[in-house]
PDB file of N, CA and C in Angstrom:
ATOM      1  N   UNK A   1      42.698 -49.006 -11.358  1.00  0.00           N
ATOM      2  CA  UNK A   1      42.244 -47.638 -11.309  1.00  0.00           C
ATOM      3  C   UNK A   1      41.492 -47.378 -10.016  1.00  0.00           C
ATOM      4  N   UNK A   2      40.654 -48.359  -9.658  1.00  0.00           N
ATOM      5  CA  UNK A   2      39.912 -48.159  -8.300  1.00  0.00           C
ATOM      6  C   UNK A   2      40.870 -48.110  -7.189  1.00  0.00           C
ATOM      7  N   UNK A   3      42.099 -49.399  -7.027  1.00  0.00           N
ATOM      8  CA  UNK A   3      42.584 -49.042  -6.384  1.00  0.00           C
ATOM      9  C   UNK A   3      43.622 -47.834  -6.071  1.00  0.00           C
ATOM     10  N   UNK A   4      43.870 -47.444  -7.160  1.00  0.00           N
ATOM     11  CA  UNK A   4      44.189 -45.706  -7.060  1.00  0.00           C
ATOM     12  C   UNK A   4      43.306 -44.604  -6.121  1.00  0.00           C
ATOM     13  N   UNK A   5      42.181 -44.623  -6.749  1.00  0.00           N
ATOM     14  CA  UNK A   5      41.194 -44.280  -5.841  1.00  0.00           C
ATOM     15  C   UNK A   5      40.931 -44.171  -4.103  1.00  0.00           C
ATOM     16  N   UNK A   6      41.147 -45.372  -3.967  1.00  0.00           N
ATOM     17  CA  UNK A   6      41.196 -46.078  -2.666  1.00  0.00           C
ATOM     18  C   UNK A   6      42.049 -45.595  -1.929  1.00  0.00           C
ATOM     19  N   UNK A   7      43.244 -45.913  -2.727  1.00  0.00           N
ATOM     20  CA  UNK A   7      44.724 -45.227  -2.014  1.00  0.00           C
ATOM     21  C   UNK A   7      44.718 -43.962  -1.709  1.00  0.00           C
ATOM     22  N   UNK A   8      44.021 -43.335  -2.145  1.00  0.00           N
ATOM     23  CA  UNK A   8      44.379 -41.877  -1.984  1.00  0.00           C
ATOM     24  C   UNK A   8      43.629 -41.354  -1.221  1.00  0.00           C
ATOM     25  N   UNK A   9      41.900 -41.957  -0.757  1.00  0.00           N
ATOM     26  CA  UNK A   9      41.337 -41.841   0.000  1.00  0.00           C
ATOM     27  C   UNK A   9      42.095 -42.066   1.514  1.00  0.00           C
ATOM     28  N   UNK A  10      42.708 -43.172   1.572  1.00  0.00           N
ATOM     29  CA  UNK A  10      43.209 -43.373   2.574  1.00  0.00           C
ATOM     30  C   UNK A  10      45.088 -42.850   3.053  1.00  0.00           C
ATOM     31  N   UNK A  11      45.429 -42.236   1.840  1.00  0.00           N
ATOM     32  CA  UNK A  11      46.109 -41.696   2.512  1.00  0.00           C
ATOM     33  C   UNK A  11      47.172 -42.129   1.693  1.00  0.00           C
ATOM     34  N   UNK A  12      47.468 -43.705   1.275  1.00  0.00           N
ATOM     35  CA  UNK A  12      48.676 -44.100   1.013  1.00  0.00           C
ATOM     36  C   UNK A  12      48.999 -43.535   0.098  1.00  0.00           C
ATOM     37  N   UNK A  13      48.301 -43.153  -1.166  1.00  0.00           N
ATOM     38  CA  UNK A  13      49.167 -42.430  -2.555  1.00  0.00           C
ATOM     39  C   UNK A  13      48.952 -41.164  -2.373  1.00  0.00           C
ATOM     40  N   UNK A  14      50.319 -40.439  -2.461  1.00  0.00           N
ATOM     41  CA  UNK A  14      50.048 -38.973  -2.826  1.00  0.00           C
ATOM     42  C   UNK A  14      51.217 -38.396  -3.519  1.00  0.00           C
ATOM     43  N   UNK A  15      51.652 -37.423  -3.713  1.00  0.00           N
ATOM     44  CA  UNK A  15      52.614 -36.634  -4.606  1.00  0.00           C
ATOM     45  C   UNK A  15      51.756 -36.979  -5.887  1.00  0.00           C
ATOM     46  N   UNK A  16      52.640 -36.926  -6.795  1.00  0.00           N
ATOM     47  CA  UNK A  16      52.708 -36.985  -8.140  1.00  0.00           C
ATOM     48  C   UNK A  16      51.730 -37.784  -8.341  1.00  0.00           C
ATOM     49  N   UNK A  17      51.575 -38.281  -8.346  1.00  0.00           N
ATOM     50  CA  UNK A  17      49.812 -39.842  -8.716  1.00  0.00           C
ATOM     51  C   UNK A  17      48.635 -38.658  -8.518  1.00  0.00           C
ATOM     52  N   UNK A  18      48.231 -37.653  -7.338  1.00  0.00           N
ATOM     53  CA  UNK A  18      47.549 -36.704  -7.136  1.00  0.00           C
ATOM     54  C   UNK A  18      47.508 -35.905  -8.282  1.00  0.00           C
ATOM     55  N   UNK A  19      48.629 -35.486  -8.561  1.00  0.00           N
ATOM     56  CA  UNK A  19      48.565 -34.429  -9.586  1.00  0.00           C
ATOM     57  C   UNK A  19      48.470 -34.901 -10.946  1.00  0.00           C
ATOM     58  N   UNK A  20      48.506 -36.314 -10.962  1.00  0.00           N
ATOM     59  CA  UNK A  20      48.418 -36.930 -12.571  1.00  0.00           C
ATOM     60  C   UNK A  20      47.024 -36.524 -12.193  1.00  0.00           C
ATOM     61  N   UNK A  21      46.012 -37.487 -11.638  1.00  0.00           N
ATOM     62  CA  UNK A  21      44.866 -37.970 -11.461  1.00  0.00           C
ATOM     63  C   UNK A  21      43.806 -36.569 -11.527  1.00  0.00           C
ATOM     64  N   UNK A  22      44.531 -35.471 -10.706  1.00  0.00           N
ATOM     65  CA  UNK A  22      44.075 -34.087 -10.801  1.00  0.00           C
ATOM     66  C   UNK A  22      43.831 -33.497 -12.389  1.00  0.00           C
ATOM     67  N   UNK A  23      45.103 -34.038 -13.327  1.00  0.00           N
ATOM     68  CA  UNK A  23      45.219 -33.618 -14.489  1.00  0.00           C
ATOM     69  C   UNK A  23      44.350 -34.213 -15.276  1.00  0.00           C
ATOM     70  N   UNK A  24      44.304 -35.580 -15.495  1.00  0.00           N
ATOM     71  CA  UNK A  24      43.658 -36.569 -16.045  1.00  0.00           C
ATOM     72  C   UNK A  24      41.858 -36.248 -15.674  1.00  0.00           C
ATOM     73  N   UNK A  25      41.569 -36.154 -14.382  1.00  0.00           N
ATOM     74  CA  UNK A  25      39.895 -35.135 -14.352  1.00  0.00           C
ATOM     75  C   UNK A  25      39.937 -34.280 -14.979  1.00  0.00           C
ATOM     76  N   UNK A  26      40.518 -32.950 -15.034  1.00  0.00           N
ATOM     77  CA  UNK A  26      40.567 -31.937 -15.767  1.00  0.00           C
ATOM     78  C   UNK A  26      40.406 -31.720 -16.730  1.00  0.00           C
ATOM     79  N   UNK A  27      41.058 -33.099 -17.032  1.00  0.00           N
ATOM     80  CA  UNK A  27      41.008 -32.739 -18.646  1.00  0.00           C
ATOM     81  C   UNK A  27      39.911 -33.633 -19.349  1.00  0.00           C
ATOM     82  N   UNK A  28      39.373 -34.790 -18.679  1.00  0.00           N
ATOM     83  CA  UNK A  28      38.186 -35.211 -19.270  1.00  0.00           C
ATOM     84  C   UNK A  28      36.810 -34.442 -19.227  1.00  0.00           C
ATOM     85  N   UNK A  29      36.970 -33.571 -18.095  1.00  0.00           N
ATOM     86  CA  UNK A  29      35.846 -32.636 -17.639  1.00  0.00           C
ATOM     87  C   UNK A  29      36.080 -31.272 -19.122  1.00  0.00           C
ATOM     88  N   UNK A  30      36.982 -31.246 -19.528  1.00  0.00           N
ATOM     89  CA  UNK A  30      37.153 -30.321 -20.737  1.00  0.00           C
ATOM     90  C   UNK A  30      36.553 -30.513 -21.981  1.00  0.00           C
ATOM     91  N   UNK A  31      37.197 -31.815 -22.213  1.00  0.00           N
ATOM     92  CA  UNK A  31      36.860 -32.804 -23.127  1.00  0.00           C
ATOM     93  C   UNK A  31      35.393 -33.052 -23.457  1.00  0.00           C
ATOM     94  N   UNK A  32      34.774 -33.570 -22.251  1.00  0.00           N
ATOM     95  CA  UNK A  32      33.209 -33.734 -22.119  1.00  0.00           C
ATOM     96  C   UNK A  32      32.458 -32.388 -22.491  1.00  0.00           C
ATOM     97  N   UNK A  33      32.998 -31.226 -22.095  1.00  0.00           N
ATOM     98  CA  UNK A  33      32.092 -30.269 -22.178  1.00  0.00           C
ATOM     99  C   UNK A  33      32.254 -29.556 -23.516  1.00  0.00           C
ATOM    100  N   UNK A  34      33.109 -29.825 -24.153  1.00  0.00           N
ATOM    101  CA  UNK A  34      33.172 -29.760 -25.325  1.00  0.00           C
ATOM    102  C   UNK A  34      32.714 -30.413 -26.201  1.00  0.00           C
ATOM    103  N   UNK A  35      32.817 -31.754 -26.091  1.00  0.00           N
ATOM    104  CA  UNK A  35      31.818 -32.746 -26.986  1.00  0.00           C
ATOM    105  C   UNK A  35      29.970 -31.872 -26.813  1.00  0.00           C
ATOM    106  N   UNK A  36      29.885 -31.849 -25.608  1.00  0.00           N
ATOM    107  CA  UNK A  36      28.342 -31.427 -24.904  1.00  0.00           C
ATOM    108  C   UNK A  36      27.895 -30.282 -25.837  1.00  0.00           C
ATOM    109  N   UNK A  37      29.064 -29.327 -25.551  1.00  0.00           N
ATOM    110  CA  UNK A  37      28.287 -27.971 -26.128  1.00  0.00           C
ATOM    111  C   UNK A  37      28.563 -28.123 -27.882  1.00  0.00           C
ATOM    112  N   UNK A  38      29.124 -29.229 -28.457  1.00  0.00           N
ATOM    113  CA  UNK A  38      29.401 -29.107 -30.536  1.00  0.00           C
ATOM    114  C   UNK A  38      28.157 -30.108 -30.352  1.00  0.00           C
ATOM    115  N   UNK A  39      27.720 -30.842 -29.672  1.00  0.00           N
ATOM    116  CA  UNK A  39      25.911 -31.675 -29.782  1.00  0.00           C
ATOM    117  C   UNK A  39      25.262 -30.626 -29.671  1.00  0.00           C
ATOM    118  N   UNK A  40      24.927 -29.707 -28.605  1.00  0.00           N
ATOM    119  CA  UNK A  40      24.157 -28.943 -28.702  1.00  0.00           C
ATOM    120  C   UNK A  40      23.914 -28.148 -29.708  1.00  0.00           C
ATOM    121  N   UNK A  41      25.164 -26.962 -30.243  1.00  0.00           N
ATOM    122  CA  UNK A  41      25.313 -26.443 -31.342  1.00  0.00           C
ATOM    123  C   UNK A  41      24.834 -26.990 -32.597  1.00  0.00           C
ATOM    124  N   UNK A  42      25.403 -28.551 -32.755  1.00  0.00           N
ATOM    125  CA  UNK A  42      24.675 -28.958 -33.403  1.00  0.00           C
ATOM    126  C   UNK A  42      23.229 -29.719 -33.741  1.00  0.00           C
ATOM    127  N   UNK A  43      22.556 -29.851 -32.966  1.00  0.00           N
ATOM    128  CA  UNK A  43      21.477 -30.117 -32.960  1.00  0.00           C
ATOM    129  C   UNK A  43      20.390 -28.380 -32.718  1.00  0.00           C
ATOM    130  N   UNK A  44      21.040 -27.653 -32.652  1.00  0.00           N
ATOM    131  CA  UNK A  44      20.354 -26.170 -32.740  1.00  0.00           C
ATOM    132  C   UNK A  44      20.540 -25.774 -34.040  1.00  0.00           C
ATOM    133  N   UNK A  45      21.289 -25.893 -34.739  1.00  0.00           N
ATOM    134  CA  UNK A  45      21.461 -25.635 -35.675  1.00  0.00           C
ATOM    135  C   UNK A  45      20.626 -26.659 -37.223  1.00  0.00           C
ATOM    136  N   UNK A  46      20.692 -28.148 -36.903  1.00  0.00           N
ATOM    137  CA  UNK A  46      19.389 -28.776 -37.181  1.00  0.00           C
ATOM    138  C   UNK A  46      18.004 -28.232 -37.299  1.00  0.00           C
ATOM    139  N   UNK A  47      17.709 -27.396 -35.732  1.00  0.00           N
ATOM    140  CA  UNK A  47      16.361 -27.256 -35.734  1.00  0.00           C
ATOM    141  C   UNK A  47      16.203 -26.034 -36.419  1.00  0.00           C
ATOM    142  N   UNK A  48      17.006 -25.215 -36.051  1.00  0.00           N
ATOM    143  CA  UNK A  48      16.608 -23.745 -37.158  1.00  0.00           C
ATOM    144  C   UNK A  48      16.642 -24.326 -38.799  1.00  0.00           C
ATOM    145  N   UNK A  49      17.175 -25.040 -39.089  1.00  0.00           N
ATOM    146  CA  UNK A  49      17.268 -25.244 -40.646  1.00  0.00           C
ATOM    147  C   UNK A  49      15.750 -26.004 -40.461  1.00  0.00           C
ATOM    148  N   UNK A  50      15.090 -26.758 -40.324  1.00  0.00           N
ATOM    149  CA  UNK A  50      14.224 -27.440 -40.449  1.00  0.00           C
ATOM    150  C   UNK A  50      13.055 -26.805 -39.731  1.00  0.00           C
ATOM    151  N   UNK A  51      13.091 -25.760 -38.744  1.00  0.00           N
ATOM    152  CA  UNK A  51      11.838 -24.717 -38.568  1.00  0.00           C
ATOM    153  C   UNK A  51      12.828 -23.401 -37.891  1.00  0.00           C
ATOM    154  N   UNK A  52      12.780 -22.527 -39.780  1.00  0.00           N
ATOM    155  CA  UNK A  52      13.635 -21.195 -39.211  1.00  0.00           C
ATOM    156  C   UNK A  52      12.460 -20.226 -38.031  1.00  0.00           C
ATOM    157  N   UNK A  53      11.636 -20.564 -38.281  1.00  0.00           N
ATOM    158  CA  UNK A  53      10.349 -19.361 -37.592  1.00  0.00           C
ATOM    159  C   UNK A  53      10.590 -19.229 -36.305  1.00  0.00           C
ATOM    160  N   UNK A  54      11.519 -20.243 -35.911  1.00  0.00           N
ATOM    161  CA  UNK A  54      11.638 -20.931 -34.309  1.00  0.00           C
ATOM    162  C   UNK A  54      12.997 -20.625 -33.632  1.00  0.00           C
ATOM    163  N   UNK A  55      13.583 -19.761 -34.510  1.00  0.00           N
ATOM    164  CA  UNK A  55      15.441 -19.801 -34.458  1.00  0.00           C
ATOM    165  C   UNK A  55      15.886 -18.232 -33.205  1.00  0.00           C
ATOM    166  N   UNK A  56      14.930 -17.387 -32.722  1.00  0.00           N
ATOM    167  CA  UNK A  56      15.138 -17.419 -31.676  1.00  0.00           C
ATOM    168  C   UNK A  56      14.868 -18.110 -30.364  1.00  0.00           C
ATOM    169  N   UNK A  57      14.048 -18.427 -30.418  1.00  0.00           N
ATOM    170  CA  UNK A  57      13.945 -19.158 -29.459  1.00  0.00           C
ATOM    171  C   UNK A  57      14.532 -20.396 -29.200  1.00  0.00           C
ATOM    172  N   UNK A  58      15.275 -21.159 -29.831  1.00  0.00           N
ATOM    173  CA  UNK A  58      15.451 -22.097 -29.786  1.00  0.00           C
ATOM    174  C   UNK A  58      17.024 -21.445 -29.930  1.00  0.00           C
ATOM    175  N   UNK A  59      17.695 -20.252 -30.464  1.00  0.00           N
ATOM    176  CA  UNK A  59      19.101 -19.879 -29.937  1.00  0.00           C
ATOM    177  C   UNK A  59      19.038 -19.585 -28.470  1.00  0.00           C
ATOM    178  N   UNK A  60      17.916 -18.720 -27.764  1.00  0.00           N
ATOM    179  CA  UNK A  60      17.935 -18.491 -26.492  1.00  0.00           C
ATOM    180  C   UNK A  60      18.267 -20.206 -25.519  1.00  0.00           C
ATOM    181  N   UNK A  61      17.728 -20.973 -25.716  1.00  0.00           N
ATOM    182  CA  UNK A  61      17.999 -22.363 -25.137  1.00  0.00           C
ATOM    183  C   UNK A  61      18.755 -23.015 -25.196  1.00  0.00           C
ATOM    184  N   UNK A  62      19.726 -23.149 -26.852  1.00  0.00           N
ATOM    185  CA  UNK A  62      20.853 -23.385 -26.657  1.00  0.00           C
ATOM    186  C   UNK A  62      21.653 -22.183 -25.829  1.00  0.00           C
ATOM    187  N   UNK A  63      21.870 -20.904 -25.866  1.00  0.00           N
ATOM    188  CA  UNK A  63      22.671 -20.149 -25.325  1.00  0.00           C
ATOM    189  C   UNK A  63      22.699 -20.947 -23.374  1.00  0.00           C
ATOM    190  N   UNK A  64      21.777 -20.801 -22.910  1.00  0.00           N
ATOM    191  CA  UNK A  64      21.178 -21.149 -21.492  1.00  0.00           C
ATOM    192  C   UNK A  64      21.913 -22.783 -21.086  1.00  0.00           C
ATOM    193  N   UNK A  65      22.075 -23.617 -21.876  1.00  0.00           N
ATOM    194  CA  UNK A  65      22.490 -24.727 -21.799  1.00  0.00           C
ATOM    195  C   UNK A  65      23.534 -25.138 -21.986  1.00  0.00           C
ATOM    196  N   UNK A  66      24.532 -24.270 -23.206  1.00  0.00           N
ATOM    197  CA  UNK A  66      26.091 -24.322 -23.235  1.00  0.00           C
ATOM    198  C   UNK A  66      26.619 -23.870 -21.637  1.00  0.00           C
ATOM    199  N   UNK A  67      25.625 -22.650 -21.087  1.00  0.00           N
ATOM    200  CA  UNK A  67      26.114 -21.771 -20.063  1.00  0.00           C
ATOM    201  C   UNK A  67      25.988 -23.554 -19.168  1.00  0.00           C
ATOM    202  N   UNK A  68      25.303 -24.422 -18.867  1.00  0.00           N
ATOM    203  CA  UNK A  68      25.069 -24.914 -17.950  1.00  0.00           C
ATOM    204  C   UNK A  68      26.072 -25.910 -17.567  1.00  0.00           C
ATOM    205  N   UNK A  69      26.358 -26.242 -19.360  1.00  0.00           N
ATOM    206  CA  UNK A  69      27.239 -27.492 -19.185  1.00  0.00           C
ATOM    207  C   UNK A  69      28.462 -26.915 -19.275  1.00  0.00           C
ATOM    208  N   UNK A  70      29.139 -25.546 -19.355  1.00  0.00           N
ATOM    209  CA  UNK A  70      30.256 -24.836 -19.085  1.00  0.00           C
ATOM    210  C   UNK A  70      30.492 -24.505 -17.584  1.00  0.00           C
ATOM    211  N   UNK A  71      28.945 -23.960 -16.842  1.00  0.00           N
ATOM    212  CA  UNK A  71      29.304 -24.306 -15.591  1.00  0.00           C
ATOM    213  C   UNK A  71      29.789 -25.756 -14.585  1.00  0.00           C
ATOM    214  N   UNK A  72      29.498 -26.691 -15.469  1.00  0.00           N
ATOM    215  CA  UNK A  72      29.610 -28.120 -14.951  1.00  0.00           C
ATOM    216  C   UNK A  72      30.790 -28.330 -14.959  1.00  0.00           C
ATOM    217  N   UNK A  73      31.322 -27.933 -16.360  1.00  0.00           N
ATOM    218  CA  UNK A  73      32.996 -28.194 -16.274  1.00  0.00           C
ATOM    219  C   UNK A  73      33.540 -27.140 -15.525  1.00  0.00           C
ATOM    220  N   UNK A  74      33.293 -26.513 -15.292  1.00  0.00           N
ATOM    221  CA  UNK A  74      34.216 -25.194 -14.342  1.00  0.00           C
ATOM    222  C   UNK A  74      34.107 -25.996 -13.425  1.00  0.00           C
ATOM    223  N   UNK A  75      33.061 -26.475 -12.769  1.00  0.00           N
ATOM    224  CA  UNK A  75      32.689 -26.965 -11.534  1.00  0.00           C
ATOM    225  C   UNK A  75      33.826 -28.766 -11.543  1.00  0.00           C
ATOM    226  N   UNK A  76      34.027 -28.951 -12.292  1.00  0.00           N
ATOM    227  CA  UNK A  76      34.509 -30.364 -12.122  1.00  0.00           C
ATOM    228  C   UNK A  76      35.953 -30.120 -12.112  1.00  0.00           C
ATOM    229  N   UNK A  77      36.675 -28.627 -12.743  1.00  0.00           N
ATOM    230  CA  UNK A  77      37.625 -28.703 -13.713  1.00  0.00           C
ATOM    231  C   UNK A  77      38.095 -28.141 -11.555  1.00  0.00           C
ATOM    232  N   UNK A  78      37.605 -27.613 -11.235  1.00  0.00           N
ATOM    233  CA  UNK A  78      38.248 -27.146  -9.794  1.00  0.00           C
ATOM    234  C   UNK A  78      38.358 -27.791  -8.649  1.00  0.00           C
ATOM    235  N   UNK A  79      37.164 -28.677  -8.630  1.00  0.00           N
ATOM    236  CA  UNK A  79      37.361 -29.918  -7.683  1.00  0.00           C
ATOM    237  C   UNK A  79      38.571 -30.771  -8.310  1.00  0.00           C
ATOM    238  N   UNK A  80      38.532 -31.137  -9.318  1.00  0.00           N
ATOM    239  CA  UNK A  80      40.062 -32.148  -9.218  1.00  0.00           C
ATOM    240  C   UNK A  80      41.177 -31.180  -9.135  1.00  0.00           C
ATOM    241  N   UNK A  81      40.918 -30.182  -9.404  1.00  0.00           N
ATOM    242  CA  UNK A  81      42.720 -29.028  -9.071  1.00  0.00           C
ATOM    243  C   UNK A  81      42.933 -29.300  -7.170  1.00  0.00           C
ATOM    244  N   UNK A  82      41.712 -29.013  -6.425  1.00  0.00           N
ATOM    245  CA  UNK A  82      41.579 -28.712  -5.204  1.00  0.00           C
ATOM    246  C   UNK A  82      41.714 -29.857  -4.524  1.00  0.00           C
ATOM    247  N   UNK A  83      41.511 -31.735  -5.612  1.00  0.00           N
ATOM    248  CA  UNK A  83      41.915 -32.952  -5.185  1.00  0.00           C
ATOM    249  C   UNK A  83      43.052 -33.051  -5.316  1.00  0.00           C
ATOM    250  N   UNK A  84      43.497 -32.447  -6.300  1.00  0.00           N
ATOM    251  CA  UNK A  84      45.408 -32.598  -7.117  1.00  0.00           C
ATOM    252  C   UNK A  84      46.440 -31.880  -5.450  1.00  0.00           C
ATOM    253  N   UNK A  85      45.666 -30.498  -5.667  1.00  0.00           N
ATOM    254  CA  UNK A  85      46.925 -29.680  -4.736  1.00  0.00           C
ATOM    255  C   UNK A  85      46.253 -29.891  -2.876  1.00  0.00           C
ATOM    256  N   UNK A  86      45.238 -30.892  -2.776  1.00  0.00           N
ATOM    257  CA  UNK A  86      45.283 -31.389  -1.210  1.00  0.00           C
ATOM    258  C   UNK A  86      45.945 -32.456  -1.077  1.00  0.00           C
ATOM    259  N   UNK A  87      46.016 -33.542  -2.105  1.00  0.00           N
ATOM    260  CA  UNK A  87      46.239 -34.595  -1.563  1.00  0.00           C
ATOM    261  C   UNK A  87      47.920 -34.787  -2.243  1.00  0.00           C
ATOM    262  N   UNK A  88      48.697 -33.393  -3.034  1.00  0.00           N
ATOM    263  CA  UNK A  88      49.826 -33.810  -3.351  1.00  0.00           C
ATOM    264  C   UNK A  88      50.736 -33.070  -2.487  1.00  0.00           C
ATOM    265  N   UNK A  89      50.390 -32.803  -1.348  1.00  0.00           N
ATOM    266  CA  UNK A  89      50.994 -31.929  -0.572  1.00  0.00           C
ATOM    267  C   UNK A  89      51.574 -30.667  -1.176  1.00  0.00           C
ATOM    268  N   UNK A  90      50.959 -30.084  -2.065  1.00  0.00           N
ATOM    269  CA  UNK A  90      51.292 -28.864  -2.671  1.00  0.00           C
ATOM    270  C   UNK A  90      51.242 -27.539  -1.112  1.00  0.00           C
ATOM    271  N   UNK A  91      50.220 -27.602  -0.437  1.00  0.00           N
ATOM    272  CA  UNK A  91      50.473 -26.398   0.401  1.00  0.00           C
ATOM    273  C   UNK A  91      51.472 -26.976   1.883  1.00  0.00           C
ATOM    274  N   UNK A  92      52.346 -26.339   2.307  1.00  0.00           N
ATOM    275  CA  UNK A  92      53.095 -26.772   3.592  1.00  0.00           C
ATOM    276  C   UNK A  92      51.944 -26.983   4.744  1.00  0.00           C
ATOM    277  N   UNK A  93      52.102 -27.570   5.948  1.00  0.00           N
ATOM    278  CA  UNK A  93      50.811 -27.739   7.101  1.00  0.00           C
ATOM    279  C   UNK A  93      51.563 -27.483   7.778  1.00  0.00           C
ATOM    280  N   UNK A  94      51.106 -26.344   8.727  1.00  0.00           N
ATOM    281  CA  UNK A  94      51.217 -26.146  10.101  1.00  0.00           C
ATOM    282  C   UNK A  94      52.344 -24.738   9.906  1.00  0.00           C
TER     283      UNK A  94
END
């Protein structure tokens, strides 16, 4: 796997291996942020049952934190598209 990595840094692998590897980030960066935000949900949902007095505030924080770790995956889910379609020669040069 590293040397996948390697290769592609330097040049030797590209086409299709790019666009797996592009896919394969993508989709763990999905994956993750989904696990992230059903912990959160659920552990907000914990705390309101066990102190309702507290259940806005403690929805305002989860709301703020799904947003954060949704921006993370946006943020991860575009860098590997932008690793996939540089290094698979998706755009023509020159």
């Amino acid at each position: 796997m590293f040397s996948l990595l390697l290769g592609a840094i330097d040049g030797t692998i590209t086409g299709e291996w790019a666009f797996f590897g592009a896919g394969i980030g993508a989709g763990i960066a999905a994956i993750a942020a989904g696990l992230g935000i059903g912990r959160i949900a659920a552990s907000a949902n914990e705390s309101i049952a066990r102190q309702p007095e507290a259940a806005g505030d403690i929805r305002g924080v989860t709301i703020i934190t799904a947003a954060f770790v949704e921006g993370v995956c946006l943020f991860s889910v575009v860098v590997c598209l932008l690793i996939g379609l540089q290094l698979g020669n998706f755009f023509p040069k020159g």
